[in-house]
PDB file of N, CA and C in Angstrom:
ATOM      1  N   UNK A   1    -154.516-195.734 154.749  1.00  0.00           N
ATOM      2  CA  UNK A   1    -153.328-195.024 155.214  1.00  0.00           C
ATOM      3  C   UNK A   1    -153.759-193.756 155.950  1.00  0.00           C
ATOM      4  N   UNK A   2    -153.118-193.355 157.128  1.00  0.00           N
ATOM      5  CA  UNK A   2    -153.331-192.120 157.396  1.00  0.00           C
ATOM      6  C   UNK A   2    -152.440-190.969 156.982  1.00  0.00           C
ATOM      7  N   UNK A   3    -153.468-190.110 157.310  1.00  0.00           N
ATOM      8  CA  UNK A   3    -152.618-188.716 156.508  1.00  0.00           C
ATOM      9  C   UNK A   3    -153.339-187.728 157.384  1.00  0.00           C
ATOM     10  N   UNK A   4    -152.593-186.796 157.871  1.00  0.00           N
ATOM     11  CA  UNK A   4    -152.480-185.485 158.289  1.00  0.00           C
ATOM     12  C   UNK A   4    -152.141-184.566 157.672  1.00  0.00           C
ATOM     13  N   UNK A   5    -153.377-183.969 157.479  1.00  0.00           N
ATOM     14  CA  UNK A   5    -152.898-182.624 155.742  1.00  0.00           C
ATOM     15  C   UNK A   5    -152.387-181.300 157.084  1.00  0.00           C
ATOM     16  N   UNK A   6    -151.844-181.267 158.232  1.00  0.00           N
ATOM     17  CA  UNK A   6    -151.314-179.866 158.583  1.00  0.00           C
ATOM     18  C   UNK A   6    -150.252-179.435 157.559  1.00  0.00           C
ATOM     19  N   UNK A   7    -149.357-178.165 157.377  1.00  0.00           N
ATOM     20  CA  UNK A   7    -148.552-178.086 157.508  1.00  0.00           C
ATOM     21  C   UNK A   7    -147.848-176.871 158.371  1.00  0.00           C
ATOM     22  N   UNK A   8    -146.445-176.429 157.237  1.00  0.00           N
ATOM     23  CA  UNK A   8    -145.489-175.988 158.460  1.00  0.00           C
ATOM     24  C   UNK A   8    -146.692-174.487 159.205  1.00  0.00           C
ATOM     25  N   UNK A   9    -147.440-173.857 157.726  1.00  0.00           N
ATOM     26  CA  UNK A   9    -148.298-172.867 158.147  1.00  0.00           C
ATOM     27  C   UNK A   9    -149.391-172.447 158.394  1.00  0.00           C
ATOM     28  N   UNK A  10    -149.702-173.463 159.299  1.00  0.00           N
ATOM     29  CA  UNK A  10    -150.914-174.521 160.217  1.00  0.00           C
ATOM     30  C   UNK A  10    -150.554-173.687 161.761  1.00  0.00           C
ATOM     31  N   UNK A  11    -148.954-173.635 162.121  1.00  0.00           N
ATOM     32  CA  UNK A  11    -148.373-173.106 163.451  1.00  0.00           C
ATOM     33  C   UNK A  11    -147.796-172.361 163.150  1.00  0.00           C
ATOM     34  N   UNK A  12    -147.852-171.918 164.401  1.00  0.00           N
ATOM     35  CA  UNK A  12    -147.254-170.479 165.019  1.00  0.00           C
ATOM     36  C   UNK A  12    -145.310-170.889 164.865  1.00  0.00           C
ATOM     37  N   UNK A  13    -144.756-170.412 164.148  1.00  0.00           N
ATOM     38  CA  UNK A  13    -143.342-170.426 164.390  1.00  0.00           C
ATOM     39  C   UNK A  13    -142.733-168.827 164.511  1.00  0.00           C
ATOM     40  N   UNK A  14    -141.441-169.901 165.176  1.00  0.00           N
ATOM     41  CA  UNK A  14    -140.572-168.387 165.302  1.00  0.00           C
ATOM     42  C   UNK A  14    -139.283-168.367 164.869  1.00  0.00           C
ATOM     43  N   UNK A  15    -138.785-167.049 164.102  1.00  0.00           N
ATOM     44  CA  UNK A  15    -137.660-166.945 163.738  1.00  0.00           C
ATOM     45  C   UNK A  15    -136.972-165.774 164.814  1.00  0.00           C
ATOM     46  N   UNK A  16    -135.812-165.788 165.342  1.00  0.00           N
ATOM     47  CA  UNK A  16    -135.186-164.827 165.919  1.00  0.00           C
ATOM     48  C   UNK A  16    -133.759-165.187 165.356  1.00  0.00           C
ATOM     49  N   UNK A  17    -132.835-163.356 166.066  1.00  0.00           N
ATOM     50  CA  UNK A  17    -131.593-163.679 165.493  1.00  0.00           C
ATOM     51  C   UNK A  17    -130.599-164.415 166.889  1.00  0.00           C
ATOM     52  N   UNK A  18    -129.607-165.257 166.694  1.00  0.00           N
ATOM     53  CA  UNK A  18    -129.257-165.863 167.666  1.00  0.00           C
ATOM     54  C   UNK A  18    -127.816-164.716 168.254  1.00  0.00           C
ATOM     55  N   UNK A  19    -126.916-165.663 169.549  1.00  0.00           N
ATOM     56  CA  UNK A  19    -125.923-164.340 170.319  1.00  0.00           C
ATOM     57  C   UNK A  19    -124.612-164.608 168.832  1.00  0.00           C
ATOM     58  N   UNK A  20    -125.011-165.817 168.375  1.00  0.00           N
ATOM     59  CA  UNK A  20    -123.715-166.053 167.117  1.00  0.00           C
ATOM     60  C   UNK A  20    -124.041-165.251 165.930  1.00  0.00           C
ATOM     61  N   UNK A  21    -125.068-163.984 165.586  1.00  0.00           N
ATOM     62  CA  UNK A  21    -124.756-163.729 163.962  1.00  0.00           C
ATOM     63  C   UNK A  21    -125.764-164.871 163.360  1.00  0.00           C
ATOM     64  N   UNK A  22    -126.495-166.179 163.767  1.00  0.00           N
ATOM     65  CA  UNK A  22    -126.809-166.734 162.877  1.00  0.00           C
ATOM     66  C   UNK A  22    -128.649-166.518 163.339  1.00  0.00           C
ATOM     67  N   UNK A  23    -129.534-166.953 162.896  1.00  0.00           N
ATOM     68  CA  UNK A  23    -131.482-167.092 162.921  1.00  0.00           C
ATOM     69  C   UNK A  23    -131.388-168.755 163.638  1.00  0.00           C
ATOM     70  N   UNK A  24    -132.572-168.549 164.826  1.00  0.00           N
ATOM     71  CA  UNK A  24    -132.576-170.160 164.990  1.00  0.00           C
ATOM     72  C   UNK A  24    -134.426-169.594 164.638  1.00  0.00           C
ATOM     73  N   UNK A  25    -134.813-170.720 163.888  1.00  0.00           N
ATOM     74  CA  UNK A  25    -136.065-171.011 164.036  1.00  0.00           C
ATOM     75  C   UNK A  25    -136.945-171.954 164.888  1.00  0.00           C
ATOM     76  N   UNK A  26    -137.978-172.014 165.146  1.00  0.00           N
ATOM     77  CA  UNK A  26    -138.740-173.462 166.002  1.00  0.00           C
ATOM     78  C   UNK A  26    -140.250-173.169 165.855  1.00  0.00           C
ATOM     79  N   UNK A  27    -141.174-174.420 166.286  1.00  0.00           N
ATOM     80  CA  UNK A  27    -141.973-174.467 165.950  1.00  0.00           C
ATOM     81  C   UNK A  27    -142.641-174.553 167.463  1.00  0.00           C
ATOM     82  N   UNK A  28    -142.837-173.940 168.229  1.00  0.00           N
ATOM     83  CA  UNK A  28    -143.405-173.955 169.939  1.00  0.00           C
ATOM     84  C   UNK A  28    -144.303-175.030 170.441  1.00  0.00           C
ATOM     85  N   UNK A  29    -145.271-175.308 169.461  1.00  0.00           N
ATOM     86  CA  UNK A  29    -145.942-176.974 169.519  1.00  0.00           C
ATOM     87  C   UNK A  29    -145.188-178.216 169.390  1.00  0.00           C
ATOM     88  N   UNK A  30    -144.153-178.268 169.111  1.00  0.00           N
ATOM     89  CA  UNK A  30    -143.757-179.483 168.651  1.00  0.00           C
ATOM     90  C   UNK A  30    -142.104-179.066 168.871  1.00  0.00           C
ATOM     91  N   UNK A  31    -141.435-179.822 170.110  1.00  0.00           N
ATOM     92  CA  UNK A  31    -140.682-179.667 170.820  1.00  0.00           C
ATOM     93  C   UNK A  31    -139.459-179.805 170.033  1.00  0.00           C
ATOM     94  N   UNK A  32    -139.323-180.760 168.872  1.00  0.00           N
ATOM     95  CA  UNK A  32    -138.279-181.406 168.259  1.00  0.00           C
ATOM     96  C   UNK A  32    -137.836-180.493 166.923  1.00  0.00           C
ATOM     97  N   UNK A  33    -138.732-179.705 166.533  1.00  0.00           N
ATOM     98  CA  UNK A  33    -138.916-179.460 164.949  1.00  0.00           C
ATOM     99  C   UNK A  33    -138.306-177.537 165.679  1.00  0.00           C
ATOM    100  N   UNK A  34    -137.173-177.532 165.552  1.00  0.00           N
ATOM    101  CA  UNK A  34    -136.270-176.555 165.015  1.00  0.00           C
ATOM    102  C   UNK A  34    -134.572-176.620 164.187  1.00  0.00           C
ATOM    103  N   UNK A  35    -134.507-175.297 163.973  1.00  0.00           N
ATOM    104  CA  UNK A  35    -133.814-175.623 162.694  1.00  0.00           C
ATOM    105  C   UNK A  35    -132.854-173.856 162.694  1.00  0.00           C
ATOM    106  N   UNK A  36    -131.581-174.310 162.161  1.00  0.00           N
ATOM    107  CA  UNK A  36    -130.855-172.577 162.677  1.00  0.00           C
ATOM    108  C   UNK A  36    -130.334-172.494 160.799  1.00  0.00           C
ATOM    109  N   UNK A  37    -129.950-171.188 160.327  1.00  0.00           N
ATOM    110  CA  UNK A  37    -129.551-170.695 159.164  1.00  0.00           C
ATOM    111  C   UNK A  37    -128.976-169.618 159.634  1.00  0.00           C
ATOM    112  N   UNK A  38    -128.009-169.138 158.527  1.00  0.00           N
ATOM    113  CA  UNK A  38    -127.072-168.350 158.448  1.00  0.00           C
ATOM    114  C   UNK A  38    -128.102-166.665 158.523  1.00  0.00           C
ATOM    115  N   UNK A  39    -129.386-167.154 157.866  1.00  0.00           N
ATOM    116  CA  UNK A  39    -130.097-165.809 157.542  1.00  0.00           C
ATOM    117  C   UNK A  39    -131.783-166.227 158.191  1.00  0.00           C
ATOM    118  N   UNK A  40    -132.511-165.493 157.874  1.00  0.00           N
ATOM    119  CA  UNK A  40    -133.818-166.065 158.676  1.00  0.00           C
ATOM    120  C   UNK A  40    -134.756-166.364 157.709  1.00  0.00           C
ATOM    121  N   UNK A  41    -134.430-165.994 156.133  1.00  0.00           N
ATOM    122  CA  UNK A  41    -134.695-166.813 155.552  1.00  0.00           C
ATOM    123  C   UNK A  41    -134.407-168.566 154.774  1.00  0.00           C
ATOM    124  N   UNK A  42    -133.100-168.818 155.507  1.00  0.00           N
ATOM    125  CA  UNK A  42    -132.352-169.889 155.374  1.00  0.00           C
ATOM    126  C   UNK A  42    -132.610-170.800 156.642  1.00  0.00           C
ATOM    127  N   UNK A  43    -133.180-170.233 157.560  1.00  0.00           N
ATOM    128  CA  UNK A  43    -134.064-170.839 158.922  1.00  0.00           C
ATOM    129  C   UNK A  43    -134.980-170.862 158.392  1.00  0.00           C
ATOM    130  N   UNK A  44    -136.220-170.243 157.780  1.00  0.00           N
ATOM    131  CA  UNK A  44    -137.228-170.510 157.607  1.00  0.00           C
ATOM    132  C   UNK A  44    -137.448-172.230 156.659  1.00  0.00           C
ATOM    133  N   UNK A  45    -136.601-172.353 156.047  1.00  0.00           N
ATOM    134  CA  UNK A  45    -136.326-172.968 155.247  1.00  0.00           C
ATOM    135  C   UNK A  45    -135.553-174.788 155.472  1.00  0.00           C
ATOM    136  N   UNK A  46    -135.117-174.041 156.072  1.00  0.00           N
ATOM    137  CA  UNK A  46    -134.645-175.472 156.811  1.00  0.00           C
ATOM    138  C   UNK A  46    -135.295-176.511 157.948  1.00  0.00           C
ATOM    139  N   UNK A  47    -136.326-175.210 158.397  1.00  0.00           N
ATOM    140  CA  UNK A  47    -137.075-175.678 159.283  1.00  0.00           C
ATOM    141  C   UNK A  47    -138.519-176.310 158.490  1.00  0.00           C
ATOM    142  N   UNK A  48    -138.285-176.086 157.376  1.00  0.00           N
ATOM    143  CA  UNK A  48    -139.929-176.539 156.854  1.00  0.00           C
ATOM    144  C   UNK A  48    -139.367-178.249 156.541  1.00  0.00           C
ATOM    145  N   UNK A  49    -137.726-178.570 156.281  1.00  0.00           N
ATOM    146  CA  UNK A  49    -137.871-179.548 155.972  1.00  0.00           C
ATOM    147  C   UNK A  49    -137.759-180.090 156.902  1.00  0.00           C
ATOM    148  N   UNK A  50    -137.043-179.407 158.284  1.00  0.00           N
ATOM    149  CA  UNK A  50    -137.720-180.486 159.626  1.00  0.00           C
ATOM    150  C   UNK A  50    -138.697-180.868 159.829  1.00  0.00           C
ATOM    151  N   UNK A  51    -139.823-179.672 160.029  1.00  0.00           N
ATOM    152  CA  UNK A  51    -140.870-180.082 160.119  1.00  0.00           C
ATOM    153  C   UNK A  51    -141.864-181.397 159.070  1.00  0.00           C
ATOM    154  N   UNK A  52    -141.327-181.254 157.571  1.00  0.00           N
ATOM    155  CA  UNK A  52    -141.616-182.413 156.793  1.00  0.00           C
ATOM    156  C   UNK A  52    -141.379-183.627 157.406  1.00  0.00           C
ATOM    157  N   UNK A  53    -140.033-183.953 158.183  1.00  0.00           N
ATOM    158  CA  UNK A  53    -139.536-184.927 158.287  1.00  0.00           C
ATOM    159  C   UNK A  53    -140.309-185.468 159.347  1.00  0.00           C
ATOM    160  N   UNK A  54    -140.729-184.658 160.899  1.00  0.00           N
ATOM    161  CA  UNK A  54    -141.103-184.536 161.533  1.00  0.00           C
ATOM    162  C   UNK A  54    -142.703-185.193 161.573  1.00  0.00           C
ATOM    163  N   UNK A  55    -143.430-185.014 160.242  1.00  0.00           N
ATOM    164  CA  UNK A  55    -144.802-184.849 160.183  1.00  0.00           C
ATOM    165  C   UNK A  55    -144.624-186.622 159.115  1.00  0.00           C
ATOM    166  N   UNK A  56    -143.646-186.836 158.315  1.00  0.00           N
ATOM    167  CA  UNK A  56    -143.478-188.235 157.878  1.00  0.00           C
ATOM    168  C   UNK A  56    -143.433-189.593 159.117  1.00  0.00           C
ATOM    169  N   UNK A  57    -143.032-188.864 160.313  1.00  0.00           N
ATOM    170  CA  UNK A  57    -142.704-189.542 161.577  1.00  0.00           C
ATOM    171  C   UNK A  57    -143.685-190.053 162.111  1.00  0.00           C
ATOM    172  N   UNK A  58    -144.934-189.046 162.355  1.00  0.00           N
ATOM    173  CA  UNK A  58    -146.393-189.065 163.053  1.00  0.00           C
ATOM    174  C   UNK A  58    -146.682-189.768 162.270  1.00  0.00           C
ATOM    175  N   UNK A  59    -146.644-189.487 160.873  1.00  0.00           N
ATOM    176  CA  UNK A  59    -147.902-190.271 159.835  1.00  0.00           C
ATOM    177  C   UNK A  59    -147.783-191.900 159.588  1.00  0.00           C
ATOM    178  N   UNK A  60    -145.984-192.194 159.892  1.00  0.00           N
ATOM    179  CA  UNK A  60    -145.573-193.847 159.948  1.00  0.00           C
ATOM    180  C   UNK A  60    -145.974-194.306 161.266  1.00  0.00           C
ATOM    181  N   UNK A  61    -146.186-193.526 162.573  1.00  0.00           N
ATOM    182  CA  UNK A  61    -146.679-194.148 163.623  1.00  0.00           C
ATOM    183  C   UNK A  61    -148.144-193.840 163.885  1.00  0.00           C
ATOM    184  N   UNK A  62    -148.647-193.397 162.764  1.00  0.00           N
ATOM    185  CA  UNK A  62    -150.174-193.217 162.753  1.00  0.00           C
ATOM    186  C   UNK A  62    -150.736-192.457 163.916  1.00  0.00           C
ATOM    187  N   UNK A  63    -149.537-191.494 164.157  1.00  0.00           N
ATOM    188  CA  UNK A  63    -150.171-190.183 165.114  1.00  0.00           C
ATOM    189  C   UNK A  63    -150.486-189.084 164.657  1.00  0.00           C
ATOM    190  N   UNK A  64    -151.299-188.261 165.023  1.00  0.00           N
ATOM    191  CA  UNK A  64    -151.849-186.619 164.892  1.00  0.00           C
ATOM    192  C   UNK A  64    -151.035-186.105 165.304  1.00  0.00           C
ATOM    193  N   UNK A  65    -150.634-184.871 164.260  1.00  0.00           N
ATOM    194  CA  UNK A  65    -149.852-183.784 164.743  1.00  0.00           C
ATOM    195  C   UNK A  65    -150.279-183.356 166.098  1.00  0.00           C
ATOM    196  N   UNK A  66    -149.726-182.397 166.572  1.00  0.00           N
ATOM    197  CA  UNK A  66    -150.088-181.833 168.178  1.00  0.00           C
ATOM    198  C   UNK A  66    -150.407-180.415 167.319  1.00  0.00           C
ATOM    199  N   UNK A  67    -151.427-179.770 168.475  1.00  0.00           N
ATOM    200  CA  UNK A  67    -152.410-178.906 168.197  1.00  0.00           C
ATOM    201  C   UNK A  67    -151.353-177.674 168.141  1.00  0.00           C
ATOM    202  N   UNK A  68    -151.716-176.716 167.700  1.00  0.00           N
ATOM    203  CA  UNK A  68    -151.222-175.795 167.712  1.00  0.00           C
ATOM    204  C   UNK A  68    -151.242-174.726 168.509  1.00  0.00           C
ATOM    205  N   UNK A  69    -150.068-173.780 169.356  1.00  0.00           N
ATOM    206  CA  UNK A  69    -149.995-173.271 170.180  1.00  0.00           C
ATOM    207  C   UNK A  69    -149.728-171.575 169.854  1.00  0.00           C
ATOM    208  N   UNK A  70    -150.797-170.952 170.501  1.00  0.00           N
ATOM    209  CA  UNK A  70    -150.500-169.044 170.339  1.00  0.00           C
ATOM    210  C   UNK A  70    -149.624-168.373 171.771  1.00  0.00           C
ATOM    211  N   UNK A  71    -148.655-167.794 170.933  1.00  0.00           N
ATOM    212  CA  UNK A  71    -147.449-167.322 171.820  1.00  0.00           C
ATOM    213  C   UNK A  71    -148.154-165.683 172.331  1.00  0.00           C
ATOM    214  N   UNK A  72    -147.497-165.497 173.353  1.00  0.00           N
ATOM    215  CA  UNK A  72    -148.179-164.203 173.912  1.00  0.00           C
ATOM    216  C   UNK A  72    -146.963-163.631 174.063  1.00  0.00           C
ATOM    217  N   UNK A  73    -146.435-162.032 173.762  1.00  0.00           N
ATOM    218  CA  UNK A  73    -145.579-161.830 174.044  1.00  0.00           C
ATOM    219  C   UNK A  73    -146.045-160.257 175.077  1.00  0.00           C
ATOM    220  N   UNK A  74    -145.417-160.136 175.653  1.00  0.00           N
ATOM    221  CA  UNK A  74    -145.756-159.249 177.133  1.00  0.00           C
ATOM    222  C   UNK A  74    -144.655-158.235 177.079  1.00  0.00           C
TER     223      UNK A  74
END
């Protein structure tokens, strides 16, 4: 069986606050795996189980996570 031991704090994620009052989180490597909460710890959180779900996906099609990406902010 394959297995990919990354996880969610393997990458670079980001939490910000959104124009609604609510946190969207995302993960910048991996296009699909974000996730919004009322608070940014309720994003953080929601997004780890995307990302779970996300990383169950690769591992049934016997793909490698995608590498991980460093954000530059200017």
């Amino acid at each position: 069986m394959y297995l990919d031991m990354k996880s969610l704090q393997d990458y670079t994620s980001v939490i910000a606050p959104d124009d609604n009052g609510t946190f969207i989180a995302y993960v910048p490597a991996i296009p699909s795996c974000h996730a919004w909460g009322k608070t940014a710890d309720e994003a953080w959180r929601e997004l780890a189980c995307v990302f779970e779900m996300i990383k169950e996906e690769y591992q049934q099609e016997k793909r490698s996570m995608p590498c991980n990406v460093e954000l530059v902010v200017a």
